[in-house]
PDB file of N, CA and C in Angstrom:
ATOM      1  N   UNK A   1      -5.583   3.167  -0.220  1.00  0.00           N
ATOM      2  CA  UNK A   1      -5.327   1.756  -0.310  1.00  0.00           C
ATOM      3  C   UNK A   1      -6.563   1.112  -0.926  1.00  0.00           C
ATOM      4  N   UNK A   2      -6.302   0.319  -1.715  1.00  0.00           N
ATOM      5  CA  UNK A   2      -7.426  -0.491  -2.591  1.00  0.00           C
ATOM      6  C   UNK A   2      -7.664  -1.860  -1.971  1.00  0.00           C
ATOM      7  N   UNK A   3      -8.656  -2.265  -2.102  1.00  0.00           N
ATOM      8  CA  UNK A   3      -8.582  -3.955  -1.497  1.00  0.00           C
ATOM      9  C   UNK A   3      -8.750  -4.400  -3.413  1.00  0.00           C
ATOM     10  N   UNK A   4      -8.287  -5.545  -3.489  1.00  0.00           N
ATOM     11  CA  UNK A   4      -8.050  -6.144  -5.284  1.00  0.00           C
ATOM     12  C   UNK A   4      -8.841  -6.966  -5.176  1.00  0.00           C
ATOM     13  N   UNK A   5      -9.129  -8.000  -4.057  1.00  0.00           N
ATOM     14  CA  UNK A   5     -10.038  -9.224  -4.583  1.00  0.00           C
ATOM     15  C   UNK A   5     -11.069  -8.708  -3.348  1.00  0.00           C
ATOM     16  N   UNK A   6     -11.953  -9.925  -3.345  1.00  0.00           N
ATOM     17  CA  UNK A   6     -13.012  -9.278  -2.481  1.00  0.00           C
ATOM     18  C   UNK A   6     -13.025 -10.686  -1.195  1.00  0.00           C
ATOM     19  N   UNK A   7     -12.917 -10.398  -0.079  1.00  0.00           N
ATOM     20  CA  UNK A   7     -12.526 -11.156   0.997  1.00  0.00           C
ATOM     21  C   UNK A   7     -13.889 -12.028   1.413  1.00  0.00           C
ATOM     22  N   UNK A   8     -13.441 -13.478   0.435  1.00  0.00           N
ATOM     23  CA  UNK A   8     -14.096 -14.447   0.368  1.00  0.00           C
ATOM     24  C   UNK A   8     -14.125 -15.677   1.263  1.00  0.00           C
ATOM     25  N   UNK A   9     -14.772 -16.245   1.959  1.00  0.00           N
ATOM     26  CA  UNK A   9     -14.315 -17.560   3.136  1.00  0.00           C
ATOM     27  C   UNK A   9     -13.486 -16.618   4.160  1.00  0.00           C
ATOM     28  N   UNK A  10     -13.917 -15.427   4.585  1.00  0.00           N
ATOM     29  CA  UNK A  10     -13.066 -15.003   5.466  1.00  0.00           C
ATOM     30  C   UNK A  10     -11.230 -15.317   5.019  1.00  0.00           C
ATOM     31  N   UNK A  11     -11.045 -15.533   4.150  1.00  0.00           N
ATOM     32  CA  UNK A  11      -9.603 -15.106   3.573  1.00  0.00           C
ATOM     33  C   UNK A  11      -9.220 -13.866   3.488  1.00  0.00           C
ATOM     34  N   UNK A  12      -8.282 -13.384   3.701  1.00  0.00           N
ATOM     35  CA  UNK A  12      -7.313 -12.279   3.712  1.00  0.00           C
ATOM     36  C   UNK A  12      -7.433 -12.005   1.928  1.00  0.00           C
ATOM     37  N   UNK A  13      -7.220 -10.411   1.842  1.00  0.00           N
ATOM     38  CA  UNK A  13      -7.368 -10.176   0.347  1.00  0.00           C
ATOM     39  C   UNK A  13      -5.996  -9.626  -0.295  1.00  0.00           C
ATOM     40  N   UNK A  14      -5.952  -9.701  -1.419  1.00  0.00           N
ATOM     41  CA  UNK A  14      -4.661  -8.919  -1.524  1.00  0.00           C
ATOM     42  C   UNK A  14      -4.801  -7.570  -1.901  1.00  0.00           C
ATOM     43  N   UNK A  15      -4.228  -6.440  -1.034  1.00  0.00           N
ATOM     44  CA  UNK A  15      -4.447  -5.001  -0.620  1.00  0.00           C
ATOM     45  C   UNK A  15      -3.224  -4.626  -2.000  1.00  0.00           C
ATOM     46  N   UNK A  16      -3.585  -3.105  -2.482  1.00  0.00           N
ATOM     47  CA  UNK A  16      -2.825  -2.458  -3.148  1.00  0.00           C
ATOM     48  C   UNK A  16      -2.444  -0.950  -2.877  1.00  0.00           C
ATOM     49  N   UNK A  17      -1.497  -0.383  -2.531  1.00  0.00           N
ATOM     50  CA  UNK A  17      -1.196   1.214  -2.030  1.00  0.00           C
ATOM     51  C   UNK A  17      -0.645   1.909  -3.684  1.00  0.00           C
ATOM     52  N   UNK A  18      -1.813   2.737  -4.311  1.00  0.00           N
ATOM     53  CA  UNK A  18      -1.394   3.517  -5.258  1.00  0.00           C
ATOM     54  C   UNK A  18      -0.228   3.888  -5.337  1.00  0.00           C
ATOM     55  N   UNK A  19       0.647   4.105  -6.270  1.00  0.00           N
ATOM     56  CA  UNK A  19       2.010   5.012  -6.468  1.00  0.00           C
ATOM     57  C   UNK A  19       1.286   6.365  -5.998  1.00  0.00           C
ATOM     58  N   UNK A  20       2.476   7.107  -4.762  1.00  0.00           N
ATOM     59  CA  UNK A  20       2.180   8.759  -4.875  1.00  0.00           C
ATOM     60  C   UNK A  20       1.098   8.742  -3.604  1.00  0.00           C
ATOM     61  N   UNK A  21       0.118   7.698  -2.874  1.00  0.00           N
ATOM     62  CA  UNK A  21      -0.052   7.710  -2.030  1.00  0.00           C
ATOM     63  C   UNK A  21       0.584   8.090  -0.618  1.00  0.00           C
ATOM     64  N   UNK A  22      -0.213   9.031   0.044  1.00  0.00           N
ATOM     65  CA  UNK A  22       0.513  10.176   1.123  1.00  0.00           C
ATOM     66  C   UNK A  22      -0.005   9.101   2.429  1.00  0.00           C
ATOM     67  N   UNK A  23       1.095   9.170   2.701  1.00  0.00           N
ATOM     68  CA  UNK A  23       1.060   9.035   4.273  1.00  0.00           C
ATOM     69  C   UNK A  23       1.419   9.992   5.503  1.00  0.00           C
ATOM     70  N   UNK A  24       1.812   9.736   6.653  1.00  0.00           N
ATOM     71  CA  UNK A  24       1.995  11.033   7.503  1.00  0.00           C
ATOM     72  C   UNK A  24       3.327   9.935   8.243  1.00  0.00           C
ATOM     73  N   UNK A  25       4.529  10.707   8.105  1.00  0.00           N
ATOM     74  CA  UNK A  25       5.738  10.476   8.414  1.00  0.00           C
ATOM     75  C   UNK A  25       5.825  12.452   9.273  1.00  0.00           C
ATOM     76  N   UNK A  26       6.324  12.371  10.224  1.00  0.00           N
ATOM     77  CA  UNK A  26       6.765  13.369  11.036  1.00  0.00           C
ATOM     78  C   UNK A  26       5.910  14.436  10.960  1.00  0.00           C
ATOM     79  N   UNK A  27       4.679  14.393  11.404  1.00  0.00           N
ATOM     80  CA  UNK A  27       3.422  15.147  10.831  1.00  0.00           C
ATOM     81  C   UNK A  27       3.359  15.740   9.456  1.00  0.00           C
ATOM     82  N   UNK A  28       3.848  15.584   8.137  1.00  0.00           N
ATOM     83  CA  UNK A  28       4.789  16.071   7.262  1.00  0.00           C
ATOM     84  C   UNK A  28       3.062  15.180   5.804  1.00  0.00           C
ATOM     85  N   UNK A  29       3.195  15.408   4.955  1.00  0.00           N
ATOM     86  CA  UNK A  29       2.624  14.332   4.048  1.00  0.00           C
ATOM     87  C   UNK A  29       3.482  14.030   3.108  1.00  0.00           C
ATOM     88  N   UNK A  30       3.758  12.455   2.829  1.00  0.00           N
ATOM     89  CA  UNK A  30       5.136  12.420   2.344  1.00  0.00           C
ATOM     90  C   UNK A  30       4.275  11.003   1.079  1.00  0.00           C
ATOM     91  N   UNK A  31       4.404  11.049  -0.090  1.00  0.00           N
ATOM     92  CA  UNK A  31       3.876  10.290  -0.655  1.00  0.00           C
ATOM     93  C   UNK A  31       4.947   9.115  -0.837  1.00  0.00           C
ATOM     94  N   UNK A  32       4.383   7.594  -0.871  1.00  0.00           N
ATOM     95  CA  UNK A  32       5.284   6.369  -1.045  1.00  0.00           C
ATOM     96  C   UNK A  32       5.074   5.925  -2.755  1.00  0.00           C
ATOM     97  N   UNK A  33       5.916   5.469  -2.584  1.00  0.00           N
ATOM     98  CA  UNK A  33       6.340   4.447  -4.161  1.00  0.00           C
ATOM     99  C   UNK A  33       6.872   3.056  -4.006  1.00  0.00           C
ATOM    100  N   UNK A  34       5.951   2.121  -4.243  1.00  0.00           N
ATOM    101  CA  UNK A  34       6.314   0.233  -3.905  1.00  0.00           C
ATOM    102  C   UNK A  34       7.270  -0.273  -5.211  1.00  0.00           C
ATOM    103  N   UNK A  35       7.412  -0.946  -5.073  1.00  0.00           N
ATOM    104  CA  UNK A  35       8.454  -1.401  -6.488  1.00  0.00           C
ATOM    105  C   UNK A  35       7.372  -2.924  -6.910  1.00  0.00           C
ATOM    106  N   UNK A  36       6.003  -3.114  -7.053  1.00  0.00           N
ATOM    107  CA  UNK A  36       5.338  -4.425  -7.172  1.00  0.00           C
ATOM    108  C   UNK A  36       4.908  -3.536  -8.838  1.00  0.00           C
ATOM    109  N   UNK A  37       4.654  -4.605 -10.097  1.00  0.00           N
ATOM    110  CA  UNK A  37       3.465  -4.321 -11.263  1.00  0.00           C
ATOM    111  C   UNK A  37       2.504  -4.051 -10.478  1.00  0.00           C
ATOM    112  N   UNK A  38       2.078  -2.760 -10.857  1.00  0.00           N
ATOM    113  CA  UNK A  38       0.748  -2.218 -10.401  1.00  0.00           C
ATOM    114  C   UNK A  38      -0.599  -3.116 -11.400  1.00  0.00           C
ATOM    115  N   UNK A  39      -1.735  -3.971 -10.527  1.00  0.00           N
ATOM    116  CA  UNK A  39      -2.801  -5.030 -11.126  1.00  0.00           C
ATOM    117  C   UNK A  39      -3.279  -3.946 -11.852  1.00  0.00           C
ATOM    118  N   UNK A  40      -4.146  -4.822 -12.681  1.00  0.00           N
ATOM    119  CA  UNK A  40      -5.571  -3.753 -13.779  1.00  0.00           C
ATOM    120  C   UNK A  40      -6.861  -4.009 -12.853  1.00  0.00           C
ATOM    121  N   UNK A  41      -7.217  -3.104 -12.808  1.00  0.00           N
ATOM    122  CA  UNK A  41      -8.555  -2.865 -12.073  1.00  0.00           C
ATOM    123  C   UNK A  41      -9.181  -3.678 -12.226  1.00  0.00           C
ATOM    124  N   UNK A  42      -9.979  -4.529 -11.278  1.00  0.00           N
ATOM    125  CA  UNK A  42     -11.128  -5.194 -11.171  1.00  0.00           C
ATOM    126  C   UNK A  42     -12.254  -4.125 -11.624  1.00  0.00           C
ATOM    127  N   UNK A  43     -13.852  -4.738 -11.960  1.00  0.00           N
ATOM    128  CA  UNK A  43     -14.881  -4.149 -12.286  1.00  0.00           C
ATOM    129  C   UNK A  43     -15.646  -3.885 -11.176  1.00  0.00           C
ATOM    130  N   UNK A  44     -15.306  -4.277  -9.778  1.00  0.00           N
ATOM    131  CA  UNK A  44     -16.093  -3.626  -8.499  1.00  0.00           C
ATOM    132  C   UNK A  44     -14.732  -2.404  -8.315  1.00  0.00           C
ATOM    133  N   UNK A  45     -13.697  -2.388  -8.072  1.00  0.00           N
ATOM    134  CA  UNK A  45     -12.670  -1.681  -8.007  1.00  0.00           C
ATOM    135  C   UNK A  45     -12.485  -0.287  -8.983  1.00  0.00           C
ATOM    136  N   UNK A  46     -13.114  -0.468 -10.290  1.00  0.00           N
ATOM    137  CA  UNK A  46     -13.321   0.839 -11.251  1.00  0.00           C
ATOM    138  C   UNK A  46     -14.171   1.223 -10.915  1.00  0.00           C
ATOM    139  N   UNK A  47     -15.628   0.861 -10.457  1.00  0.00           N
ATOM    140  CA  UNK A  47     -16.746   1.244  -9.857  1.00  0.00           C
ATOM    141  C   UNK A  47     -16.831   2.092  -9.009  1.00  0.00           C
ATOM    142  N   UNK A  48     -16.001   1.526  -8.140  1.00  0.00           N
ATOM    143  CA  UNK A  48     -15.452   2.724  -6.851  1.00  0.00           C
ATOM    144  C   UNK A  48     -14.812   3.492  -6.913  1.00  0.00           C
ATOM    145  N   UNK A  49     -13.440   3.693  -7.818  1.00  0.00           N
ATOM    146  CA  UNK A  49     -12.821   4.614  -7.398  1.00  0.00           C
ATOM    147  C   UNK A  49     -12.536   5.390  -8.768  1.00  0.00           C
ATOM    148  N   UNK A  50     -12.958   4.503  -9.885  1.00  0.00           N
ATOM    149  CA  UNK A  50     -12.999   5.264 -11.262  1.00  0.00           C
ATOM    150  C   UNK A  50     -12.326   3.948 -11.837  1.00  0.00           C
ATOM    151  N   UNK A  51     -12.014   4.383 -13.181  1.00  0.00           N
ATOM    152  CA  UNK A  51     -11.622   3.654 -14.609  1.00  0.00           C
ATOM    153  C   UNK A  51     -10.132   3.491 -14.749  1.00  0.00           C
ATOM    154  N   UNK A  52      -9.369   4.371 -13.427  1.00  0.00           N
ATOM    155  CA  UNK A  52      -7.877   4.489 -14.248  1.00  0.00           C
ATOM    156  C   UNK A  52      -7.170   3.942 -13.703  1.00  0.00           C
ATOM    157  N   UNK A  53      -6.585   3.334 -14.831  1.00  0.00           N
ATOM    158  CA  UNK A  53      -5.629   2.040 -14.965  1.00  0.00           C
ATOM    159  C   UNK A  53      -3.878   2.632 -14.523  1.00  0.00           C
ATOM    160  N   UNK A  54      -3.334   2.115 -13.278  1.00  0.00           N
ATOM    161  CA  UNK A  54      -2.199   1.926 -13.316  1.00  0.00           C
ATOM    162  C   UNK A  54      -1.452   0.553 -13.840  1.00  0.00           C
ATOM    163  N   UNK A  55      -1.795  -0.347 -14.715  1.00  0.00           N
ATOM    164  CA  UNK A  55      -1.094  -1.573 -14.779  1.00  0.00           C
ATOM    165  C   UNK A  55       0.023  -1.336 -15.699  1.00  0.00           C
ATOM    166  N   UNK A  56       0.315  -0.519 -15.880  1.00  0.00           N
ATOM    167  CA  UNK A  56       1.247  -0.003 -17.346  1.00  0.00           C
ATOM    168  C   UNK A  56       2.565   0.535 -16.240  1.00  0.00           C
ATOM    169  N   UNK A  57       2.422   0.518 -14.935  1.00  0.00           N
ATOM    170  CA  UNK A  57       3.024   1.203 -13.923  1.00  0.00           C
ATOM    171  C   UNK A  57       4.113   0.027 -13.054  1.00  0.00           C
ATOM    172  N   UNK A  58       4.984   0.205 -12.591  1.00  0.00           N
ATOM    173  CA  UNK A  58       6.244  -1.190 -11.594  1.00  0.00           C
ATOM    174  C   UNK A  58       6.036  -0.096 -10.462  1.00  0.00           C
ATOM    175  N   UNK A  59       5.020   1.059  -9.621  1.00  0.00           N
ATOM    176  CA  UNK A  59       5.579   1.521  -8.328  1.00  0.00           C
ATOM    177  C   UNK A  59       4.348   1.560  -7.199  1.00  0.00           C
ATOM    178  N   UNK A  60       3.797   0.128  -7.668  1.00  0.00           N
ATOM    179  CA  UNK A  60       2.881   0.180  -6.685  1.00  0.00           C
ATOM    180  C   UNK A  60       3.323  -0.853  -5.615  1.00  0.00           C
ATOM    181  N   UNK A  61       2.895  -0.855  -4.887  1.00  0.00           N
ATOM    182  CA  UNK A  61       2.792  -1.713  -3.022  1.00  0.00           C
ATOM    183  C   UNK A  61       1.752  -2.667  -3.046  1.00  0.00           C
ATOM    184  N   UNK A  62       2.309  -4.040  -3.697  1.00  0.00           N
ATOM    185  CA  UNK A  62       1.062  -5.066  -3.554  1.00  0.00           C
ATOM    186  C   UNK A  62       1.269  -5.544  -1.926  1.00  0.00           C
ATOM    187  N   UNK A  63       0.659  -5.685  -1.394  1.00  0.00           N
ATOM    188  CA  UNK A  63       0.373  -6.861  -0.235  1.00  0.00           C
ATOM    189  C   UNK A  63      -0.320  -7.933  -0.328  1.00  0.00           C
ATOM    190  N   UNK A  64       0.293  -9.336  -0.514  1.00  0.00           N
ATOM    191  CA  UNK A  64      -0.523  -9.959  -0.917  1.00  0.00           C
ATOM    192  C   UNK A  64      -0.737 -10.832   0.407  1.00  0.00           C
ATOM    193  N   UNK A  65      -1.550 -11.759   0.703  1.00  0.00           N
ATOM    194  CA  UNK A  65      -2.240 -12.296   1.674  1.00  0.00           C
ATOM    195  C   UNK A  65      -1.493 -12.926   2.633  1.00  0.00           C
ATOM    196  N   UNK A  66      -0.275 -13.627   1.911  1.00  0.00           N
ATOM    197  CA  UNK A  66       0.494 -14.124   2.439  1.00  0.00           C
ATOM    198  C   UNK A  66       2.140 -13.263   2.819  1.00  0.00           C
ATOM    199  N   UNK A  67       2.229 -12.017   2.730  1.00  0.00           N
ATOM    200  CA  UNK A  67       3.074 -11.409   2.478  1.00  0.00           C
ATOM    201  C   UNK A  67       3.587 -10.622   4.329  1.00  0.00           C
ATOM    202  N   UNK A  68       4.875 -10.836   4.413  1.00  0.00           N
ATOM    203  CA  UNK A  68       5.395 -10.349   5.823  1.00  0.00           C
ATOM    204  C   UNK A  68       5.771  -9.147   5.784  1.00  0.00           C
ATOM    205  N   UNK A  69       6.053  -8.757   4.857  1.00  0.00           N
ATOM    206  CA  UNK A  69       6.423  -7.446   4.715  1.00  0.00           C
ATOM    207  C   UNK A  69       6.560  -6.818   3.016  1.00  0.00           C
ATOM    208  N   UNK A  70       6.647  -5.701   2.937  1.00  0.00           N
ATOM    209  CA  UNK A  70       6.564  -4.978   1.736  1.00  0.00           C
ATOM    210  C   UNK A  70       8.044  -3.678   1.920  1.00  0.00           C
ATOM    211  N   UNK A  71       8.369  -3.486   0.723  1.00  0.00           N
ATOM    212  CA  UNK A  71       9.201  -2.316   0.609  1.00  0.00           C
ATOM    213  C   UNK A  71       8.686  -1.245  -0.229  1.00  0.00           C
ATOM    214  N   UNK A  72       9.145   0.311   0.471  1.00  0.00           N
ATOM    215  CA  UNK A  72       8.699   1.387  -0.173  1.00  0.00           C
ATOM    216  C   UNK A  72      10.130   2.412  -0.367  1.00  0.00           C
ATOM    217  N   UNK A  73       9.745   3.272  -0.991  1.00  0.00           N
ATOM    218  CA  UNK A  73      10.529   4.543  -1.233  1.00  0.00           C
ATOM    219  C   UNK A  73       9.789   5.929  -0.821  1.00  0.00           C
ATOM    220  N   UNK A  74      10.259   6.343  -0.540  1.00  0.00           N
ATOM    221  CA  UNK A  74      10.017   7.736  -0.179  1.00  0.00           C
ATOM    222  C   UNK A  74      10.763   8.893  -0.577  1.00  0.00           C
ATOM    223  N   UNK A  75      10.633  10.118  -0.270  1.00  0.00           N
ATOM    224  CA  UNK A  75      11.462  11.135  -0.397  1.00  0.00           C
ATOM    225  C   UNK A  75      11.256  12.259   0.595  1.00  0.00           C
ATOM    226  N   UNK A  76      12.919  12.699   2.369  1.00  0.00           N
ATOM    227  CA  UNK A  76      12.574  13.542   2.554  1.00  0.00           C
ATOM    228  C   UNK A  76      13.672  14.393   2.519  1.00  0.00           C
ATOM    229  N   UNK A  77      13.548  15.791   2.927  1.00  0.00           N
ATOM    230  CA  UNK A  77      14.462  16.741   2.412  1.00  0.00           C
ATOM    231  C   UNK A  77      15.844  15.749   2.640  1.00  0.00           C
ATOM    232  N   UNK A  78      16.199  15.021   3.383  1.00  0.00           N
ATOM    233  CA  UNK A  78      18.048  14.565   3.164  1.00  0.00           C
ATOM    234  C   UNK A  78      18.442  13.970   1.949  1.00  0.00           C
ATOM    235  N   UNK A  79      16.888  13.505   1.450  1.00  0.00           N
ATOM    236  CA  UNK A  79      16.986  12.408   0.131  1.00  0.00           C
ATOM    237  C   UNK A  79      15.770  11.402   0.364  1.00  0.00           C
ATOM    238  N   UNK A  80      16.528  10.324  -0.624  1.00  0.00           N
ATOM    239  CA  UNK A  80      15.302   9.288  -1.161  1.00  0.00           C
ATOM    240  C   UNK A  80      15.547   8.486   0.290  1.00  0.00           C
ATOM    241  N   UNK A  81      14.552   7.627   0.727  1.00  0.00           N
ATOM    242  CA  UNK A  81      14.462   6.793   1.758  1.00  0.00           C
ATOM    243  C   UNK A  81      13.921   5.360   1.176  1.00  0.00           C
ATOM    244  N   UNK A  82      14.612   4.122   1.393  1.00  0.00           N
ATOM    245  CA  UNK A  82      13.633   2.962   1.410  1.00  0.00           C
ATOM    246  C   UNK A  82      13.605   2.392   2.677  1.00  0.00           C
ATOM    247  N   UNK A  83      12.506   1.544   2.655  1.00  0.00           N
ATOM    248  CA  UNK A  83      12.228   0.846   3.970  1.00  0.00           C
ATOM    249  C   UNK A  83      11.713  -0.179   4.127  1.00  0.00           C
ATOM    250  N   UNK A  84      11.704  -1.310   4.508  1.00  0.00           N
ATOM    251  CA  UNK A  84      10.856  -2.229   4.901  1.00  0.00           C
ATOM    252  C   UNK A  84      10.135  -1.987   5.802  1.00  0.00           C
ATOM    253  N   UNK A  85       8.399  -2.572   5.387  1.00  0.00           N
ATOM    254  CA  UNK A  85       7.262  -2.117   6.724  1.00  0.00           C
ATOM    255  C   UNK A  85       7.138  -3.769   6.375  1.00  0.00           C
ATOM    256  N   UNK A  86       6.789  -4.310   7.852  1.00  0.00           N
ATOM    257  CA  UNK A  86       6.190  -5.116   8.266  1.00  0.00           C
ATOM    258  C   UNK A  86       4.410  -5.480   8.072  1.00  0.00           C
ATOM    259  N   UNK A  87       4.054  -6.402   7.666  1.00  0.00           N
ATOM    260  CA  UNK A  87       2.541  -6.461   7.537  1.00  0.00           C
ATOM    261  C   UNK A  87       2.033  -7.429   8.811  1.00  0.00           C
ATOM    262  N   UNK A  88       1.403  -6.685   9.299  1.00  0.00           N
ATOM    263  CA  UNK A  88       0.513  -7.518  10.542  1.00  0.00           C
ATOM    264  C   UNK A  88      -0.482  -7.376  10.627  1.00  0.00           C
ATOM    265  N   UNK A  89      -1.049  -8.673  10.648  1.00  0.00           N
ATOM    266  CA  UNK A  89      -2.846  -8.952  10.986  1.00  0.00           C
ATOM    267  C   UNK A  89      -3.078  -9.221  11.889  1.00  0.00           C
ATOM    268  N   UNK A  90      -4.624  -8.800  11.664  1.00  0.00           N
ATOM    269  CA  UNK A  90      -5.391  -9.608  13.536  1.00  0.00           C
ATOM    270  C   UNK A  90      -6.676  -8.911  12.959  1.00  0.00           C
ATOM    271  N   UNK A  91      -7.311 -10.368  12.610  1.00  0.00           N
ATOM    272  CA  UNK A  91      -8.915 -11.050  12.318  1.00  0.00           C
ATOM    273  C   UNK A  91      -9.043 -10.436  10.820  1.00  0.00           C
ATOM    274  N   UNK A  92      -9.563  -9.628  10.327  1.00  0.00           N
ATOM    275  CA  UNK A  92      -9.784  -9.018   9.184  1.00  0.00           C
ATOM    276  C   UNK A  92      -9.117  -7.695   8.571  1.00  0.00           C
ATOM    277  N   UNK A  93      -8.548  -7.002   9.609  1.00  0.00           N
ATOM    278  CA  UNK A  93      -7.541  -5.681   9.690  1.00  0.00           C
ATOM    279  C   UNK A  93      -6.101  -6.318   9.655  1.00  0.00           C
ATOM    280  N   UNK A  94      -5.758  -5.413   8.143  1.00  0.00           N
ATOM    281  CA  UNK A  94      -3.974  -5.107   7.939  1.00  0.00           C
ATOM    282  C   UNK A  94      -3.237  -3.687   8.576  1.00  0.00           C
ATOM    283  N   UNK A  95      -2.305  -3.770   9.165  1.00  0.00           N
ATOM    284  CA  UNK A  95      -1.501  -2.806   9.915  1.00  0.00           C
ATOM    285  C   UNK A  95      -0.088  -3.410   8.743  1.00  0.00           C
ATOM    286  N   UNK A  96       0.243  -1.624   8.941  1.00  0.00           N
ATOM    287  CA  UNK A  96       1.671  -1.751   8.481  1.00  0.00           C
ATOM    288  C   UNK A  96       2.855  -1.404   9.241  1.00  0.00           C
ATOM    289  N   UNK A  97       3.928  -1.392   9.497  1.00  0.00           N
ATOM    290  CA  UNK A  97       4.416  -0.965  10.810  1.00  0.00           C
ATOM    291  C   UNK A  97       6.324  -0.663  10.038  1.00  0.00           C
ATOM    292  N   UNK A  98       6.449   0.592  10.563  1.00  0.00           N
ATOM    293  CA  UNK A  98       8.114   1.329   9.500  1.00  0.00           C
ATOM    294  C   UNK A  98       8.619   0.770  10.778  1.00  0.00           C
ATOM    295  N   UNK A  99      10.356   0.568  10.102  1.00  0.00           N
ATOM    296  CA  UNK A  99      11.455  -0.088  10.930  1.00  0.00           C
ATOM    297  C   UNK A  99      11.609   0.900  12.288  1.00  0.00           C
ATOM    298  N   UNK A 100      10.739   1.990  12.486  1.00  0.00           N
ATOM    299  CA  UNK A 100      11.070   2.584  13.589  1.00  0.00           C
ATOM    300  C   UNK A 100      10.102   2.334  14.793  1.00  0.00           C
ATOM    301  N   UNK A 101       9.051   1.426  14.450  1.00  0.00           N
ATOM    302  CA  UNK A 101       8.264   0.931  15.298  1.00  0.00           C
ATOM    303  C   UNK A 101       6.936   1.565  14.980  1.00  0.00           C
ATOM    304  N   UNK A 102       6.816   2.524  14.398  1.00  0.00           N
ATOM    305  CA  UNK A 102       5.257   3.173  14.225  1.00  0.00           C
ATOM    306  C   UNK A 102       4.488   2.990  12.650  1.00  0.00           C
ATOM    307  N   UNK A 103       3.369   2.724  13.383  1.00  0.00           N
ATOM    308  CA  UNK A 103       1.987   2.782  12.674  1.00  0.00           C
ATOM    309  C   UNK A 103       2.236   3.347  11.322  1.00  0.00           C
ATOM    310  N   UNK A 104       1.854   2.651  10.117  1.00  0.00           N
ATOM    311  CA  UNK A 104       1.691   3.611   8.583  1.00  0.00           C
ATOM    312  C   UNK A 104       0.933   3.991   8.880  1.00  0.00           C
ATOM    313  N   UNK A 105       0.225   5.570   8.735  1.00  0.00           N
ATOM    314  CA  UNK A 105      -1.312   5.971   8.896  1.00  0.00           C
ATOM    315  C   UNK A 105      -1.223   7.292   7.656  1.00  0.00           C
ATOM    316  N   UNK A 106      -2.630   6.897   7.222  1.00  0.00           N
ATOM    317  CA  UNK A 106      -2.667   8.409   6.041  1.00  0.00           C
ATOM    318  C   UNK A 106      -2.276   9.789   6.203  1.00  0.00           C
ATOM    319  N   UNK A 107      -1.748   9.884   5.443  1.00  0.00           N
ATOM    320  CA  UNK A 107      -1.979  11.779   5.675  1.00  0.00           C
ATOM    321  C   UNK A 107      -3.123  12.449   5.654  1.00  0.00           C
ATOM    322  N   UNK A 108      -3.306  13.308   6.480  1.00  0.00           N
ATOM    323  CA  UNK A 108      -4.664  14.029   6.465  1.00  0.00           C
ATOM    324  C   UNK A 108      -4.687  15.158   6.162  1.00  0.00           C
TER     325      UNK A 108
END
C-alpha cells in the first residue's frame, strides 16, 4: 500500500493498493485488483519505492480520504470474487474490513 499525498494538518491522505497486491484471505496469498485510474507517482513516492509508473493502468484501489468503502476483485479456485471492504479510521490508521467481518491484512 502506498500513501499518495503526504499527511498534512493531520488530514487523512489518500492511500493507493497496487494492482496484484497479495493479501492473506484463508491463510492462502491471493492478490487484489481495484477498478480506480491508477495516480502517477509522486517524487517522494518514486524515491521510495522506485520509478514505475502504473498510471497507464484502471486496476488499482484508490482510497481517498473521504471514501467509505472501496471495491476489489479477486480470484479463488471457484472463480473471480468481488467485494466491497469497508474503510475505517481511528486517529491516523486506515483499516479495511471484507463483507465477512475480517481484517484486510498482507500476505506474508
Amino acid at each position: 500500500m502506498r500513501a499518495l499525498a503526504g499527511n498534512y494538518d493531520d488530514k487523512p491522505i489518500t492511500l493507493v493498493i497496487a494492482p496484484g497486491y497479495r493479501i492473506n484471505i484463508v491463510g492462502k496469498p491471493v492478490p487484489v485488483f481495484g477498478f480506480d485510474k491508477c495516480p502517477p507517482p509522486d517524487e517522494a513516492m518514486s524515491k521510495l519505492f522506485g520509478a514505475e509508473s502504473l498510471s497507464d493502468e484502471d486496476n488499482c484501489t484508490v482510497i481517498k480520504p473521504d471514501a467509505k468503502s472501496v471495491e476489489v476483485t479477486f480470484r479463488l479456485p471457484d472463480g473471480p470474487v468481488r467485494e466491497k471492504w469497508s474503510v475505517e479510521r481511528n486517529g491516523d490508521r486506515t483499516s479495511l474490513r471484507r463483507p465477512d467481518g475480517l481484517l484486510v491484512v498482507p500476505a506474508i
